[in-house]
Protein backbone atom coordinates (compact mmCIF):
# COMPACT_ATOMS: atom_id res chain seq x y z
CA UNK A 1 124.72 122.17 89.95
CA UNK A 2 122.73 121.53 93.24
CA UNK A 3 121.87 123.61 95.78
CA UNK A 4 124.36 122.43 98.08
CA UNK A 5 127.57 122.29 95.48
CA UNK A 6 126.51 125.86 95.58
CA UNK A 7 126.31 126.75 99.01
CA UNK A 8 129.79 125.49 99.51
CA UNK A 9 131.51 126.72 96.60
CA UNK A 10 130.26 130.23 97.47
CA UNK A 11 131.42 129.32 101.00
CA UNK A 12 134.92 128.66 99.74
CA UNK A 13 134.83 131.73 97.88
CA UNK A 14 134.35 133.79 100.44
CA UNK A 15 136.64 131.94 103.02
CA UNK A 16 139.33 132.49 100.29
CA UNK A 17 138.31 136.03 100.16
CA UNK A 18 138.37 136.52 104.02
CA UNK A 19 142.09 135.44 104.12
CA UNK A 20 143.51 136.96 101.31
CA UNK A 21 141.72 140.18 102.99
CA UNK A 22 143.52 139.46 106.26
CA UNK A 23 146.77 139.07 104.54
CA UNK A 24 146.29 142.18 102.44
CA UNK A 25 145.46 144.43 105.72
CA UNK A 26 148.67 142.73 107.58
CA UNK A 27 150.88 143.69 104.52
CA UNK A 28 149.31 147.17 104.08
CA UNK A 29 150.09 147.89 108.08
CA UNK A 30 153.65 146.60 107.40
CA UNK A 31 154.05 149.30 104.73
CA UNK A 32 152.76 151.99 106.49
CA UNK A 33 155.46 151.44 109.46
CA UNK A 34 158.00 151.04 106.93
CA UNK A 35 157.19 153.88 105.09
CA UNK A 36 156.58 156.13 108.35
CA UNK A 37 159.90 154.92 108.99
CA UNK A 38 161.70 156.20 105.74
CA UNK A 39 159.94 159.97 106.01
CA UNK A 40 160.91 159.89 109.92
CA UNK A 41 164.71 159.78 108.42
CA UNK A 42 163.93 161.42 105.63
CA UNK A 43 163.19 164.58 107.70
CA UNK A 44 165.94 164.23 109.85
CA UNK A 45 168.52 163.87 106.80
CA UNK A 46 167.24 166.87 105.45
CA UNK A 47 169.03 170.08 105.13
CA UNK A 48 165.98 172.40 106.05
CA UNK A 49 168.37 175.83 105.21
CA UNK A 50 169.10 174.65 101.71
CA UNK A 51 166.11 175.90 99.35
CA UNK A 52 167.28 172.92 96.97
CA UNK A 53 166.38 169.81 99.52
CA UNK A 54 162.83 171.90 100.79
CA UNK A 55 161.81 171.92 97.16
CA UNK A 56 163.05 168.61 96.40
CA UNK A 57 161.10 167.50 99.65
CA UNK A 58 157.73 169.50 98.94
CA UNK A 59 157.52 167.83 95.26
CA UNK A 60 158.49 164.90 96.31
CA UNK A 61 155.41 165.21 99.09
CA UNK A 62 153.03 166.26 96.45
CA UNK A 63 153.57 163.37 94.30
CA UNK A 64 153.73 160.89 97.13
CA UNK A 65 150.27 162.28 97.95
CA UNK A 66 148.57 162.06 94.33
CA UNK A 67 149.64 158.22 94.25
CA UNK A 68 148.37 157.74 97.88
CA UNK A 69 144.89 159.08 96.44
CA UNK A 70 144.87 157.05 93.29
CA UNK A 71 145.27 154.07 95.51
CA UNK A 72 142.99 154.91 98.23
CA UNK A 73 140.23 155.51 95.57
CA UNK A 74 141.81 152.20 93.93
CA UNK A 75 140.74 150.53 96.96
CA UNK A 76 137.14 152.00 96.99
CA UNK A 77 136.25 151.06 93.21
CA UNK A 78 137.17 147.25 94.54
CA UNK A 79 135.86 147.51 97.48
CA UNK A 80 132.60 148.28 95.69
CA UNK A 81 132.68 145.81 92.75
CA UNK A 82 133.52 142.97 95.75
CA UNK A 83 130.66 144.42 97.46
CA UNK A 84 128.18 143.88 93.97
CA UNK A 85 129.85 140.52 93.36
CA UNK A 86 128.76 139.48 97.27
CA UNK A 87 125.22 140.24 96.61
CA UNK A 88 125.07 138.60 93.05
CA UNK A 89 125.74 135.99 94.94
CA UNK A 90 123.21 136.40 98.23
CA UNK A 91 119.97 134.39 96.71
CA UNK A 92 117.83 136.19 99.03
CA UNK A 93 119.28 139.88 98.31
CA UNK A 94 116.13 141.79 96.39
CA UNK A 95 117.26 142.77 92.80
């Protein structure tokens, strides 16, 4: 493969890269309104002098927040392993 069949299939690569990035941020901003939406009427529907719903709502908070960790540390093990793929690919990156 020649130098320049290279140079442009890394350059579609990475084009591809940059808009499936864009896409992912637009969708990820689209589920945080939505889901700031469904706690802003989930507090208002909830009974806050029945013990039952504030312990239903606490657990349910505690085990919202373990997923939202796994993901955000989902996010950083990519986010490195893209970043180690990108200089694989940079020729003049030292080794």
């Amino acid at each position: 493969m020649s130098a320049q069949n290279l140079d442009t299939v890394r350059q579609s690569v990475l084009d591809r890269m940059e808009r499936s990035d864009k896409l992912m941020r637009g969708a990820l901003i689209g589920a945080a309104l939505v889901e700031a939406l469904l706690l802003f009427v989930a507090l208002r529907l909830l009974d806050w002098h029945d013990r039952v719903d504030r312990l239903l709502f606490v657990l349910f908070m505690l085990n919202y927040m373990v997923l939202s960790l796994g993901l955000i540390a989902l996010a950083g093990h990519v986010s490195r392993s893209i970043g180690r793929v990108l200089l694989a690919m940079d020729p003049g990156a030292p080794r």
